[in-house]
Protein backbone atom coordinates (compact mmCIF):
# COMPACT_ATOMS: atom_id res chain seq x y z
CA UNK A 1 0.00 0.00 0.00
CA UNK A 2 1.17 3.31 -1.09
CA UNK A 3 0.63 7.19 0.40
CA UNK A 4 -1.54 7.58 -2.95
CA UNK A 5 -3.73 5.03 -1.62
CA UNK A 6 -4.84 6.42 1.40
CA UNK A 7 -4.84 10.26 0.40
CA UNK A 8 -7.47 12.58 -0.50
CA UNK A 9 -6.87 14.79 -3.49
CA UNK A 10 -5.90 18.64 -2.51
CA UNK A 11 -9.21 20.49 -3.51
CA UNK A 12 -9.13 23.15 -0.70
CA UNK A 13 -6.14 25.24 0.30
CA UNK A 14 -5.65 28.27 2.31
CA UNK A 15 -3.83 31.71 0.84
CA UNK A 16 -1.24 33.66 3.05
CA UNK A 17 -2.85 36.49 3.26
CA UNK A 18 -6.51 35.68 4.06
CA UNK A 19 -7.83 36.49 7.60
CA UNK A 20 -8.55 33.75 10.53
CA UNK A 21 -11.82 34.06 9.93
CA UNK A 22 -11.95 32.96 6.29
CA UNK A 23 -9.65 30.08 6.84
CA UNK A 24 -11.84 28.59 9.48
CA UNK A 25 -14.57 28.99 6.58
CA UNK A 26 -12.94 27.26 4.25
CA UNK A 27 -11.58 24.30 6.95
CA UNK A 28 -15.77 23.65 7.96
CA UNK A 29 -16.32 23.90 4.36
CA UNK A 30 -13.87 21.61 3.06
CA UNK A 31 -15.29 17.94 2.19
CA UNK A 32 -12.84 14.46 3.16
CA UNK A 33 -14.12 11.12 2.02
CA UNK A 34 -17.41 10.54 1.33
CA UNK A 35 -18.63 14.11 1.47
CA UNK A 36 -18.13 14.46 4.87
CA UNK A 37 -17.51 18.61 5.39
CA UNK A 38 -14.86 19.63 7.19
CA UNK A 39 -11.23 19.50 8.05
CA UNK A 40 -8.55 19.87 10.70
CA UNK A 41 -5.75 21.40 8.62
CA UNK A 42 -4.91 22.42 5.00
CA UNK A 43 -2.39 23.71 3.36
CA UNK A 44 -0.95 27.29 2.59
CA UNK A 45 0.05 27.87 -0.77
CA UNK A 46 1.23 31.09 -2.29
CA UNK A 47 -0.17 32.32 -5.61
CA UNK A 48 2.70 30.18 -7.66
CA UNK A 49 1.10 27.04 -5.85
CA UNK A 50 3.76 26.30 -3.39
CA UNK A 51 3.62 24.85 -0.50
CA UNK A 52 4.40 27.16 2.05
CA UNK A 53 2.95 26.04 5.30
CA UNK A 54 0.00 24.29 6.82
CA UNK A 55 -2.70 25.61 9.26
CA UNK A 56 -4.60 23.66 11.60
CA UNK A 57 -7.77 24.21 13.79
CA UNK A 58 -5.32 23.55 16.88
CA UNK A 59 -3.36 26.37 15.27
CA UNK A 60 -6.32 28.55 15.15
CA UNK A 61 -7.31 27.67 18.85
CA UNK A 62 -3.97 28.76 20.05
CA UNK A 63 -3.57 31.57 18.53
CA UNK A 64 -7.26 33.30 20.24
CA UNK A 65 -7.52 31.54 23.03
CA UNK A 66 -6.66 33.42 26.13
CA UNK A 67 -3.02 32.60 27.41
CA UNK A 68 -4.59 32.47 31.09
CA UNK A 69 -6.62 29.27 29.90
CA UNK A 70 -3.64 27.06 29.83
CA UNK A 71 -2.92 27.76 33.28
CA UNK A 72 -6.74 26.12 34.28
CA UNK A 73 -8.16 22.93 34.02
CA UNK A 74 -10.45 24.37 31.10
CA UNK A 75 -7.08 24.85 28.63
CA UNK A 76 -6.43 21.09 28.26
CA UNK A 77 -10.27 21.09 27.58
């Protein structure tokens, strides 16, 4: 069995310069297998098409969740 087996095809991708609140958009929006909708990361390709990072939910999350919340029981929730 092979990578190419197991992947999904790159359909959705994120841009550099669009905002938090359009990549979380396109990550609920974007179908996996069997048209479920949504995603937990994507890539981040620049207008050339290369790669040039990846974004996650867990990314998102961390990045406007309070700092304080890691310090409570509620940040590992």
């Amino acid at each position: 069995m092979k990578v190419k087996d197991l992947m999904i095809p790159l359909r959705d991708y994120l841009k550099p310069e669009m905002t938090l609140r359009e990549a979380v958009k396109i990550l609920q929006g974007a179908t996996r297998f069997e048209g479920f909708a949504g995603v937990k990361g994507l890539p981040v390709l620049d207008p050339q098409g290369t790669l040039v990072g990846m974004l996650s939910m867990t990314d998102i999350l961390r990045a406007i969740l309070p700092v304080y919340l890691s310090m409570t029981d509620l940040g590992e929730f």
